[in-house]
C-alpha atoms as a PDB file:
ATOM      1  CA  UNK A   1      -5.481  17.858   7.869  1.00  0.00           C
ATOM      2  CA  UNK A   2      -7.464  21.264   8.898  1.00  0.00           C
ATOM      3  CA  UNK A   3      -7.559  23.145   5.723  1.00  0.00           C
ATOM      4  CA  UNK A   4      -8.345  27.692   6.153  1.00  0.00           C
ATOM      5  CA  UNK A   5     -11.472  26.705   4.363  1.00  0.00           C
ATOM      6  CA  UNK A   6     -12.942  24.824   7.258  1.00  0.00           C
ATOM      7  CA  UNK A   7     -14.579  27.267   9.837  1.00  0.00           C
ATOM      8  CA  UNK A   8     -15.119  25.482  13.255  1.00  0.00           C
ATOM      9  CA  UNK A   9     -18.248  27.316  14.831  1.00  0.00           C
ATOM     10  CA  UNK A  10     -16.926  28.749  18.565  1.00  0.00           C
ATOM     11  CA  UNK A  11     -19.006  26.981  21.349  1.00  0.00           C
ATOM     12  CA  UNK A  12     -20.035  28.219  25.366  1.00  0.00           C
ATOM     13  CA  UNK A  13     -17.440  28.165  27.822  1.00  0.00           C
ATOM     14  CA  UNK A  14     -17.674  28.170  31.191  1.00  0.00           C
ATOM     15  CA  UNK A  15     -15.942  30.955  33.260  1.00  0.00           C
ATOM     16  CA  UNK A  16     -15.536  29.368  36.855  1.00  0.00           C
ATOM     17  CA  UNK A  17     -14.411  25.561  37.374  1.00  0.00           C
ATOM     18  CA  UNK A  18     -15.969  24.642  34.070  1.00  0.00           C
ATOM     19  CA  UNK A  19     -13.195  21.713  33.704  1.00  0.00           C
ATOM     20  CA  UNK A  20     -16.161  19.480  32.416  1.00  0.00           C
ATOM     21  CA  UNK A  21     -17.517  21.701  29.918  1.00  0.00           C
ATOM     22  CA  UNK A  22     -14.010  22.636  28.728  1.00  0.00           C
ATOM     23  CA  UNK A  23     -13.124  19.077  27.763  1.00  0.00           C
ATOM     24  CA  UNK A  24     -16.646  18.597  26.238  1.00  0.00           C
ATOM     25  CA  UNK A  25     -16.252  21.755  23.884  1.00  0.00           C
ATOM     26  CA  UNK A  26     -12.665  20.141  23.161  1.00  0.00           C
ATOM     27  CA  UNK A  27     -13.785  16.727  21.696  1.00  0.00           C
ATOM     28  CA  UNK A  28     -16.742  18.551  19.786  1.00  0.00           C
ATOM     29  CA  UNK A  29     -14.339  21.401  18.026  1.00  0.00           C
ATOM     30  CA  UNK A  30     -12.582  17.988  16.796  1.00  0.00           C
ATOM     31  CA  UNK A  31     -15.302  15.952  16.136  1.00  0.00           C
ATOM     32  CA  UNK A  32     -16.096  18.890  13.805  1.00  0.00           C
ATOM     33  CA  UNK A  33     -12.629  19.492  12.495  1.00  0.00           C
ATOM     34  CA  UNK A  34     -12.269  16.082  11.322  1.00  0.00           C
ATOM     35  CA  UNK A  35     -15.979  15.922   9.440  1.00  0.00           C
ATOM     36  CA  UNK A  36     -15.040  19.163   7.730  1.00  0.00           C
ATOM     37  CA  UNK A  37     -11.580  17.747   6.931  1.00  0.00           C
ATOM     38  CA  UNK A  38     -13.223  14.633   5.353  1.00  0.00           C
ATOM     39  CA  UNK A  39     -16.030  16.782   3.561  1.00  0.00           C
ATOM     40  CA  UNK A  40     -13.495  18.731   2.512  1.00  0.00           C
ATOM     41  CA  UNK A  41     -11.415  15.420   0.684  1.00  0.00           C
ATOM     42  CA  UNK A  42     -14.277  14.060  -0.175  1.00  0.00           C
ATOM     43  CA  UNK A  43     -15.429  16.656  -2.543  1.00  0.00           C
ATOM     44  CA  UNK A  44     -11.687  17.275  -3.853  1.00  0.00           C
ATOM     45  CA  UNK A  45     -11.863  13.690  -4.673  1.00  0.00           C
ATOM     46  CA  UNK A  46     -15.421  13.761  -5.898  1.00  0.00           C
ATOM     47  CA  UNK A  47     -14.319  17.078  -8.527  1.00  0.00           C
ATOM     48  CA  UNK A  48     -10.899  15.181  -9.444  1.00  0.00           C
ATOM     49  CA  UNK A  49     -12.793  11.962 -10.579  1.00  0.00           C
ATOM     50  CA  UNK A  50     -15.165  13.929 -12.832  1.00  0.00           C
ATOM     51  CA  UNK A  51     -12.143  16.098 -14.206  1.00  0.00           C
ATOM     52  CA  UNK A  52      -9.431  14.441 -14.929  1.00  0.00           C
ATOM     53  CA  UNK A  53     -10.901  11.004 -15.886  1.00  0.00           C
ATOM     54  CA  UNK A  54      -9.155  10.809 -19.353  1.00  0.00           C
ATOM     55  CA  UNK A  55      -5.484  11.622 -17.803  1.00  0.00           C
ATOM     56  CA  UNK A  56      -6.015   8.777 -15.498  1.00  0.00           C
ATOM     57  CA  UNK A  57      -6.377  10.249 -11.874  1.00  0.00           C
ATOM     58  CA  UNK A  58      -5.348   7.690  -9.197  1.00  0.00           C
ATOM     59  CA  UNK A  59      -5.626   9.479  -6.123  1.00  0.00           C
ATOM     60  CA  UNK A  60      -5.399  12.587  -4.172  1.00  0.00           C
ATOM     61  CA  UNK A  61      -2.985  13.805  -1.062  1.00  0.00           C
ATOM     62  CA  UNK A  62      -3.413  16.895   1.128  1.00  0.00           C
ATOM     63  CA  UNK A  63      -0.746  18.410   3.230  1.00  0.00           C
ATOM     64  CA  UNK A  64      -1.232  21.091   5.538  1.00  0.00           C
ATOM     65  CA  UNK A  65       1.794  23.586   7.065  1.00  0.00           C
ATOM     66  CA  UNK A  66       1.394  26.581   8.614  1.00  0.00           C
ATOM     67  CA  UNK A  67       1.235  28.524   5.516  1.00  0.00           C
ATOM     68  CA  UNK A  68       0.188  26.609   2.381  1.00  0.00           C
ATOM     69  CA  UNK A  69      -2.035  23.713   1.632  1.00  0.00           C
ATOM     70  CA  UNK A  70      -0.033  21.765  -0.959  1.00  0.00           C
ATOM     71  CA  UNK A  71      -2.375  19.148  -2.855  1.00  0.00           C
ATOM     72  CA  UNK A  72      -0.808  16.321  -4.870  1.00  0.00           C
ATOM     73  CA  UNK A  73      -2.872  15.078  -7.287  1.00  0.00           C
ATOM     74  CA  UNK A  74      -1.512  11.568  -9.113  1.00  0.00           C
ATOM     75  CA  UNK A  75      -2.175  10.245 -12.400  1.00  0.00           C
ATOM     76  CA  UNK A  76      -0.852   7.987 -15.476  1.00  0.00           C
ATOM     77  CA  UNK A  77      -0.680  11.048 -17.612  1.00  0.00           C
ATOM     78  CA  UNK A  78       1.147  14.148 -15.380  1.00  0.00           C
ATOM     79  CA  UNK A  79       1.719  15.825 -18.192  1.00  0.00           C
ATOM     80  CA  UNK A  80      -2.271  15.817 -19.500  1.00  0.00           C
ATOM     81  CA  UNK A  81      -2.788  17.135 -15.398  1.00  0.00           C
ATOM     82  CA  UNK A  82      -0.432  20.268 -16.058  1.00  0.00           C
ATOM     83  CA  UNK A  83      -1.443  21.136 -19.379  1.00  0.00           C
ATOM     84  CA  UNK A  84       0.295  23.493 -21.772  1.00  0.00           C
ATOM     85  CA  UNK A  85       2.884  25.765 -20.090  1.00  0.00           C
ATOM     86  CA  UNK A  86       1.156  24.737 -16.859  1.00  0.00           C
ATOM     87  CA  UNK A  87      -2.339  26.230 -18.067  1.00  0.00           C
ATOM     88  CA  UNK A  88      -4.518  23.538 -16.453  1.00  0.00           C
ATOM     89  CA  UNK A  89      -3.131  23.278 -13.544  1.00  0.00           C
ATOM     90  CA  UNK A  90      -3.584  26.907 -12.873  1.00  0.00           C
ATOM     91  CA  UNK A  91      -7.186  26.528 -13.787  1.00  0.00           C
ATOM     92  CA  UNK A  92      -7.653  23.890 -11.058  1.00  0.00           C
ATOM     93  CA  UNK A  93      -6.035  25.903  -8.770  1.00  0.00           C
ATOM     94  CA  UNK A  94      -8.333  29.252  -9.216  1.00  0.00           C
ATOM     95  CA  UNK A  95     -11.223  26.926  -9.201  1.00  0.00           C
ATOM     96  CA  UNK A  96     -10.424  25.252  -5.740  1.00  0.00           C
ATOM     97  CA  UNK A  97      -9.284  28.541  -4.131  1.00  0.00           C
ATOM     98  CA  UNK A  98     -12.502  30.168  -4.636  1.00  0.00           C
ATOM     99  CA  UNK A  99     -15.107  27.203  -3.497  1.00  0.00           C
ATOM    100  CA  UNK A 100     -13.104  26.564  -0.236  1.00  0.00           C
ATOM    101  CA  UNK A 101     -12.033  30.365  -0.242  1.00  0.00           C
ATOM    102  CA  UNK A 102      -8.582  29.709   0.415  1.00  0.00           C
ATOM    103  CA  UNK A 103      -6.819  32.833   0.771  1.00  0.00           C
ATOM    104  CA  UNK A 104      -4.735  34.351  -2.207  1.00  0.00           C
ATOM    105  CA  UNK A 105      -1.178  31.839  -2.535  1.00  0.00           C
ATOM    106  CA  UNK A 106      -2.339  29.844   0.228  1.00  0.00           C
ATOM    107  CA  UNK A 107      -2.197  26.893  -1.953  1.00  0.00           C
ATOM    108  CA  UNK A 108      -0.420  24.799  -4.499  1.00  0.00           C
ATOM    109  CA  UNK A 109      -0.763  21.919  -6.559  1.00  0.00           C
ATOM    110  CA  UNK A 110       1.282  19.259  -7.633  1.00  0.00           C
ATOM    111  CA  UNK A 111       1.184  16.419 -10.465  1.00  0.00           C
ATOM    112  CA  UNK A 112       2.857  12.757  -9.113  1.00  0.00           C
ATOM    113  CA  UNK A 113       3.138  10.443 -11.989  1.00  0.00           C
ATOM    114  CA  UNK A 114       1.803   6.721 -10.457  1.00  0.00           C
ATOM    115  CA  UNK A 115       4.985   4.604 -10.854  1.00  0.00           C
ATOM    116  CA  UNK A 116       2.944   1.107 -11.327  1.00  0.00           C
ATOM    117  CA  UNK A 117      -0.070   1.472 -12.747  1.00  0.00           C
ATOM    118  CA  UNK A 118      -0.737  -2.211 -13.018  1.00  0.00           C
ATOM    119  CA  UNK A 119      -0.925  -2.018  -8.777  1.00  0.00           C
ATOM    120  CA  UNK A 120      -3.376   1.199  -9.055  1.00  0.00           C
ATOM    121  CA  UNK A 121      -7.433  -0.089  -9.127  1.00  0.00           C
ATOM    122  CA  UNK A 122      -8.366   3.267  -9.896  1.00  0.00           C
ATOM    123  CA  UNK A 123      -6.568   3.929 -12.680  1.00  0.00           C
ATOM    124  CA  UNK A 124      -7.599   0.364 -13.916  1.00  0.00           C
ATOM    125  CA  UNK A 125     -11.264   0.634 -12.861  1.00  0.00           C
ATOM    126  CA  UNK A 126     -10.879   4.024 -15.287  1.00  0.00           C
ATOM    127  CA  UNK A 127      -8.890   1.712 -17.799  1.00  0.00           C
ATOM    128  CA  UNK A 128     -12.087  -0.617 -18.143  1.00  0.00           C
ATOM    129  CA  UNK A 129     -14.657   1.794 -18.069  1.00  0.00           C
ATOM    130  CA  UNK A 130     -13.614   3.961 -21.597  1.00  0.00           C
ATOM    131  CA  UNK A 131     -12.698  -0.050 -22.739  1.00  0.00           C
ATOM    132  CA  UNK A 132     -16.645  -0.327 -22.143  1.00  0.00           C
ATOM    133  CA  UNK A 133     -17.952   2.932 -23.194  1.00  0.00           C
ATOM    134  CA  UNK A 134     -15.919   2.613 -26.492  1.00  0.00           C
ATOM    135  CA  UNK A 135     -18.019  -0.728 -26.910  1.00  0.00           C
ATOM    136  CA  UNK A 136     -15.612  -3.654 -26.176  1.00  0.00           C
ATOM    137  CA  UNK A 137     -17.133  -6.984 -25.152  1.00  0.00           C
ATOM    138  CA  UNK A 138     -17.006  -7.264 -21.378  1.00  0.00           C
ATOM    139  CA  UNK A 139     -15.484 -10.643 -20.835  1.00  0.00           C
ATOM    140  CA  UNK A 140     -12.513  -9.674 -23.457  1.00  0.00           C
ATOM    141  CA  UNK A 141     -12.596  -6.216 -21.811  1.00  0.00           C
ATOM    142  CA  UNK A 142     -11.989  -8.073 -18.322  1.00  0.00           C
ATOM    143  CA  UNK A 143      -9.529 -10.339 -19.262  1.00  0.00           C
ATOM    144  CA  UNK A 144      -6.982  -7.827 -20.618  1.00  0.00           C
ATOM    145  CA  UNK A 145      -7.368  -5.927 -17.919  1.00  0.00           C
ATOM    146  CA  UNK A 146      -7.008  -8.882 -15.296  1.00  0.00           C
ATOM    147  CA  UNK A 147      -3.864  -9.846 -17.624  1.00  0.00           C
ATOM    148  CA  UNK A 148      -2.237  -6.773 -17.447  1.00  0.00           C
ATOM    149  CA  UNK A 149      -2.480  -6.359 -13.730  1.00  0.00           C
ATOM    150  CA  UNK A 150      -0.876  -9.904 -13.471  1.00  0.00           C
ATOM    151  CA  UNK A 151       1.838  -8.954 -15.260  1.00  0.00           C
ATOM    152  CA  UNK A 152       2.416  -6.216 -13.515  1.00  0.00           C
ATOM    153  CA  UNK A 153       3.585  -7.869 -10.212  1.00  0.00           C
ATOM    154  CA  UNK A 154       0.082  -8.627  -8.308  1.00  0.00           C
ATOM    155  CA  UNK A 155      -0.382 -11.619  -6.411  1.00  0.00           C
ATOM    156  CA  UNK A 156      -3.958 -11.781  -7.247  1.00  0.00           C
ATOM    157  CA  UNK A 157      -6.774  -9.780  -8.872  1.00  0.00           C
ATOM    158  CA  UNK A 158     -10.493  -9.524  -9.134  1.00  0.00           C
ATOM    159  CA  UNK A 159     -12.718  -7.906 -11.349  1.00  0.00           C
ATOM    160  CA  UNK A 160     -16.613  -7.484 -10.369  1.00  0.00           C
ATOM    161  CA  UNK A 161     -19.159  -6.013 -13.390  1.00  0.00           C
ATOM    162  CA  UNK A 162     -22.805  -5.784 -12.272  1.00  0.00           C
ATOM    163  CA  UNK A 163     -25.459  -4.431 -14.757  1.00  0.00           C
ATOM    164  CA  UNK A 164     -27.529  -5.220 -18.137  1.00  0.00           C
ATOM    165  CA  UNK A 165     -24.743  -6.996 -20.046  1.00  0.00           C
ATOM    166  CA  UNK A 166     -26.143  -8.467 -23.128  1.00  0.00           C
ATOM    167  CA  UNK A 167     -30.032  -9.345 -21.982  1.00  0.00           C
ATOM    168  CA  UNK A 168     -32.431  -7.427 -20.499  1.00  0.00           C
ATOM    169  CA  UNK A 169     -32.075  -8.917 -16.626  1.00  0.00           C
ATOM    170  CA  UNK A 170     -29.728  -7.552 -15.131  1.00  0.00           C
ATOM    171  CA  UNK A 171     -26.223 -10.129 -13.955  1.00  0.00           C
ATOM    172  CA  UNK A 172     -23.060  -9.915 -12.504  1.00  0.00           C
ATOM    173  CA  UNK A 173     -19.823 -11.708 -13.685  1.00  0.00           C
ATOM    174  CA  UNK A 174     -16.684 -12.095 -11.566  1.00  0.00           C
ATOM    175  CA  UNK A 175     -13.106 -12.686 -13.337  1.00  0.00           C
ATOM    176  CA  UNK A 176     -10.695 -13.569 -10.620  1.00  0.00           C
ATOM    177  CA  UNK A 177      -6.945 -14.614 -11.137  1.00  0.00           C
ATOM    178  CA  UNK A 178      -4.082 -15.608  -8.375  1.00  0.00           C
ATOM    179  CA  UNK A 179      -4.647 -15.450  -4.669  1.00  0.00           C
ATOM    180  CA  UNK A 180      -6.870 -13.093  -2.616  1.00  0.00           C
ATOM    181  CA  UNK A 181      -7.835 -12.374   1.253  1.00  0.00           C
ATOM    182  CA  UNK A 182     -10.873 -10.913   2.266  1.00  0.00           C
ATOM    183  CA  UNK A 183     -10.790 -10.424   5.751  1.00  0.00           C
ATOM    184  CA  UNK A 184      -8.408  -8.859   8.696  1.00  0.00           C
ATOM    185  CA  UNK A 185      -6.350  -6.083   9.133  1.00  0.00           C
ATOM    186  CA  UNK A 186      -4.018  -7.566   6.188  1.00  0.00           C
ATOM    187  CA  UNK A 187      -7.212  -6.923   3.771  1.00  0.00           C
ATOM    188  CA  UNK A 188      -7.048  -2.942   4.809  1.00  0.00           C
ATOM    189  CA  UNK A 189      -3.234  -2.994   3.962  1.00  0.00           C
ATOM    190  CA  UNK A 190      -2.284  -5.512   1.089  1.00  0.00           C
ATOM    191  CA  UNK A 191      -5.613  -4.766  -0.987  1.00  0.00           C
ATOM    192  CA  UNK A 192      -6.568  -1.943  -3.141  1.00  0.00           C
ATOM    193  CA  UNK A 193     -10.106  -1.587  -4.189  1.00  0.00           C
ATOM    194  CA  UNK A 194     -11.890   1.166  -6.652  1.00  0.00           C
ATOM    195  CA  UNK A 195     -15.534   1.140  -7.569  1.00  0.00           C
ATOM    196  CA  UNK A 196     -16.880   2.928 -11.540  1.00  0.00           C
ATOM    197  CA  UNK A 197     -19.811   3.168 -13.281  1.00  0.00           C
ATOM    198  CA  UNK A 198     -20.288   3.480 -16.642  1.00  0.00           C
ATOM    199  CA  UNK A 199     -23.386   4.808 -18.141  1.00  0.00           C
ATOM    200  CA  UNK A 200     -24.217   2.965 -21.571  1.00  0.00           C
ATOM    201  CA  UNK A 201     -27.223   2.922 -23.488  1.00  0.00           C
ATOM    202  CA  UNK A 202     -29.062   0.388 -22.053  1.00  0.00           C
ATOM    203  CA  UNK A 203     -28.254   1.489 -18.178  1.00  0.00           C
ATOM    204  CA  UNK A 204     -25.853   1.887 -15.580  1.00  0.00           C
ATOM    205  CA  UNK A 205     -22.857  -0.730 -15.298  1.00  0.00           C
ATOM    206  CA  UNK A 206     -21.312  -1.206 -12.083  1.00  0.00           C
ATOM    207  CA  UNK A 207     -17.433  -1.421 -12.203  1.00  0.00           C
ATOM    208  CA  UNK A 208     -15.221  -2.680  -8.878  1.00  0.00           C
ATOM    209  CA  UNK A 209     -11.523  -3.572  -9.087  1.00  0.00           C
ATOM    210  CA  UNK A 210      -9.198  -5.297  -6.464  1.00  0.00           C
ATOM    211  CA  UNK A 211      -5.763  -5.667  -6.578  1.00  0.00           C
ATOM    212  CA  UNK A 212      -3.629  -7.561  -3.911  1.00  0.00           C
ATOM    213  CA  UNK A 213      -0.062  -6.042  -3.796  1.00  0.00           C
ATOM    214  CA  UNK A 214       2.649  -8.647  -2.636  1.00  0.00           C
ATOM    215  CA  UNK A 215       5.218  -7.135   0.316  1.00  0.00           C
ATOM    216  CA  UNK A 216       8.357  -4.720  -0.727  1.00  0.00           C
ATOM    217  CA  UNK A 217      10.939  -3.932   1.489  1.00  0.00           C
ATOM    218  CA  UNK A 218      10.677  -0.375  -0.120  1.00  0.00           C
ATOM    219  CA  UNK A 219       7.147   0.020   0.294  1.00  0.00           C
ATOM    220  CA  UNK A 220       6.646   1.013  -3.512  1.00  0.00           C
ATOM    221  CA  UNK A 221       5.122  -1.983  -4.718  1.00  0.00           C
ATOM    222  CA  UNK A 222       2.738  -2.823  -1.750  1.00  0.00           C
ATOM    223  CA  UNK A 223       3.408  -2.888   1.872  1.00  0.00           C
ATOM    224  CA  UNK A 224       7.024  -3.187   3.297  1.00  0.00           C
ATOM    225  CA  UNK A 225       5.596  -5.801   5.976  1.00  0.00           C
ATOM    226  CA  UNK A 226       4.981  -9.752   5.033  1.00  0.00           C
ATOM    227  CA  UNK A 227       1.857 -11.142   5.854  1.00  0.00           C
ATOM    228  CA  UNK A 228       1.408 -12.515   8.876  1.00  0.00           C
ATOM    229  CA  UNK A 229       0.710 -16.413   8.034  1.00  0.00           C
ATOM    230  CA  UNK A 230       3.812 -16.068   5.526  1.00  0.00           C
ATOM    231  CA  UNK A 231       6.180 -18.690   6.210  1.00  0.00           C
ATOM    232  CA  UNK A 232      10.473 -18.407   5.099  1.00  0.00           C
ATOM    233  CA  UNK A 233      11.687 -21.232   4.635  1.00  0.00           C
ATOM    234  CA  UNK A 234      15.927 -21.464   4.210  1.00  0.00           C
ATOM    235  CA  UNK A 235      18.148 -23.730   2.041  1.00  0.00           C
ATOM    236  CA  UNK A 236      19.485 -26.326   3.830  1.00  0.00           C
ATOM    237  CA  UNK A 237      23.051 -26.578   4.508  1.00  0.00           C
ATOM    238  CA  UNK A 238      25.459 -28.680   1.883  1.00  0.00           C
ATOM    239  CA  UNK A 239      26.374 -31.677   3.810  1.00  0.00           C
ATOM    240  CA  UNK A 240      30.120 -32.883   2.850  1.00  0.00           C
ATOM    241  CA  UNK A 241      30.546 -35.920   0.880  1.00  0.00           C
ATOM    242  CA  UNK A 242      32.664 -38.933   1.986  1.00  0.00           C
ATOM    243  CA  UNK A 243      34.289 -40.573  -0.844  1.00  0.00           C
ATOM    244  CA  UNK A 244      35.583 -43.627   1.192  1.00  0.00           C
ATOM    245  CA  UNK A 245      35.384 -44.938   4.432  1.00  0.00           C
ATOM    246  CA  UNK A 246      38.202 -43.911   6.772  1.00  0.00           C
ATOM    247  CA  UNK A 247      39.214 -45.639   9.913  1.00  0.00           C
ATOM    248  CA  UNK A 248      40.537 -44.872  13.061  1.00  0.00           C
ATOM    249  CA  UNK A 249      42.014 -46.911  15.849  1.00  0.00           C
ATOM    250  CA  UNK A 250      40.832 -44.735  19.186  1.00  0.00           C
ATOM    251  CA  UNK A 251      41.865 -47.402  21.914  1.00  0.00           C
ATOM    252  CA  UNK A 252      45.711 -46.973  20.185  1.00  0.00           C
ATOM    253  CA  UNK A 253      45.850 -43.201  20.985  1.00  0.00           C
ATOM    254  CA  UNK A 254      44.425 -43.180  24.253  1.00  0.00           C
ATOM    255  CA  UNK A 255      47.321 -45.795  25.083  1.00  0.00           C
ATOM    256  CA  UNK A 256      49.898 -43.518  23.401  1.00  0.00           C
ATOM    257  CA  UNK A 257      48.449 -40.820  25.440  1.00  0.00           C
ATOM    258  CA  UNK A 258      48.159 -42.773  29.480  1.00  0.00           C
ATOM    259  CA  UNK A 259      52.443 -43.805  28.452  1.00  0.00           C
ATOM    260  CA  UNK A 260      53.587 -40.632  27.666  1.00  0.00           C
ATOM    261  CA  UNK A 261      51.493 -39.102  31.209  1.00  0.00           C
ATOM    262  CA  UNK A 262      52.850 -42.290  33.247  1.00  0.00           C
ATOM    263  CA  UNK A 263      56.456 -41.261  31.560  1.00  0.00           C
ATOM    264  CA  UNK A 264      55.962 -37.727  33.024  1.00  0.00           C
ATOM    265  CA  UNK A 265      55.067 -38.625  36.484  1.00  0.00           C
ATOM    266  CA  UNK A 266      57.797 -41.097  36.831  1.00  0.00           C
ATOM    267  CA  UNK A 267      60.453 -38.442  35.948  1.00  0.00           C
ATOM    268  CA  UNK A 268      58.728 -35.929  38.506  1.00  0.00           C
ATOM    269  CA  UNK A 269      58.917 -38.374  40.893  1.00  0.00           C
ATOM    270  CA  UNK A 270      62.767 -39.397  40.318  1.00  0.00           C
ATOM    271  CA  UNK A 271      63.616 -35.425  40.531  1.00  0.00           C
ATOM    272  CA  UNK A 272      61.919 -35.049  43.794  1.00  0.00           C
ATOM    273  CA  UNK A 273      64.285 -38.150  45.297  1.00  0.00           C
ATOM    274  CA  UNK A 274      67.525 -36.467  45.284  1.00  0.00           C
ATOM    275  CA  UNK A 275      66.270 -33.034  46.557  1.00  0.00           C
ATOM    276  CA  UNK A 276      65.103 -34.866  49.585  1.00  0.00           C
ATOM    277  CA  UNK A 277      68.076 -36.625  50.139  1.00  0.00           C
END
């Protein structure tokens, strides 16, 4: 995700046999590529958060090509993001081509409405916090939110608010609802986490959100892949009813059967008789 704003300082090189020093200078110019490409998200992210708070900003995406940097920028409210006649989002663009000092049309961005924002923590950690700076009681604040995330399609919730509530010592209360993991790779992939704070009157509230997304073979909702201790299990087969008992005399057919093979080999045997004679 190298970006033209990120300059990557030139290093010594070696002009005879300097295969050692040549592979060090190559994992350092990357080492530094990838810090200035993560600087470089971070503060995107970082400006996005304190800009476009009210229109619900969920998220940012960088691509790279040869020629253009496109950045996607989703939210609840597109339409807030562009502005009239697209007035805002030309703003944002002059603003970010002059502090990375892309060069002129070198890059573009986008507004991608979120399609579930039930399954987005940041836009309901953002959801909570104006519920709280507006002066809603926390545990009613809380509750609708963990309610509305439910109904969305999560398989389980948590929300975490740290900070003077109503006294002057400072608590935490946890609202939890359906099932969560906390550990293992399936924690990285199934679970979606944002962290707020809200500055009120009497201090600084602490704000974290997690959402567990259930599996979807379209990878819209959550992951396409199951977890791995999820277990299928199928319908069994419809077994046919016998209305009444039905009987069958075996030993009878088998008879019927060793006659008509005896009957055979006799007449083989009386055709073979007269062509010898």
């Amino acid at each position: 995700m190298a970006h033209p704003g990120a300059q990557i300082p030139n290093g010594p090189r070696q002009k005879n046999g300097g295969g050692i020093a040549n592979i060090s200078f190559s994992s350092s110019s990357k080492r530094r590529k990838f810090v200035a490409d993560g600087v470089f998200y971070a503060e995107l992210n970082e400006f996005f958060q304190r800009e476009l708070a009210e229109e619900g900003y969920s998220g940012v995406e960088v691509r790279v090509t040869p020629t253009v940097t496109d950045i996607i920028i989703r939210a609840t409210q597109t339409q807030e993001v562009l502005g009239e006649q697209g007035r805002r989002i030309r703003e944002l663009t002059s603003l970010i081509q002059k502090r990375f000092k892309f060069p002129e049309n070198s890059v573009s961005l986008y507004a991608a409405k979120v399609q579930n924002r039930g399954l987005s923590a940041v836009a309901q950690c953002e959801s909570l916090r104006y519920k709280l700076l507006n002066g809603l009681a926390v545990r009613r604040a809380c509750y609708g939110v963990l309610r509305f995330i439910m109904e969305s399609g999560a398989k389980g919730c948590e929300v975490v608010v740290s900070g003077k509530l109503r006294a002057a010592r400072a608590k935490s209360m946890k609202f939890t609802d359906g099932f969560m993991i906390h550990s293992g790779q399936p924690a990285k992939e199934f679970i979606d986490t944002a962290t707020r704070h809200v500055l009120l009157r009497q201090g600084v509230l602490g704000i974290k959100v997690k959402i567990m997304r259930g599996s979807d073979p379209d990878g819209k909702a959550g992951p396409s892949k199951s977890l791995p201790d999820a277990v299928t299990i199928f319908e069994p087969k419809e077994e046919q009813v016998v209305l009444q008992p039905v009987s069958q005399d075996y030993g009878a057919k088998a008879a019927a059967a060793q006659a008509s093979q005896d009957a055979r080999v006799a007449e083989q045997e009386g055709e073979a008789e007269p062509a010898q004679q």
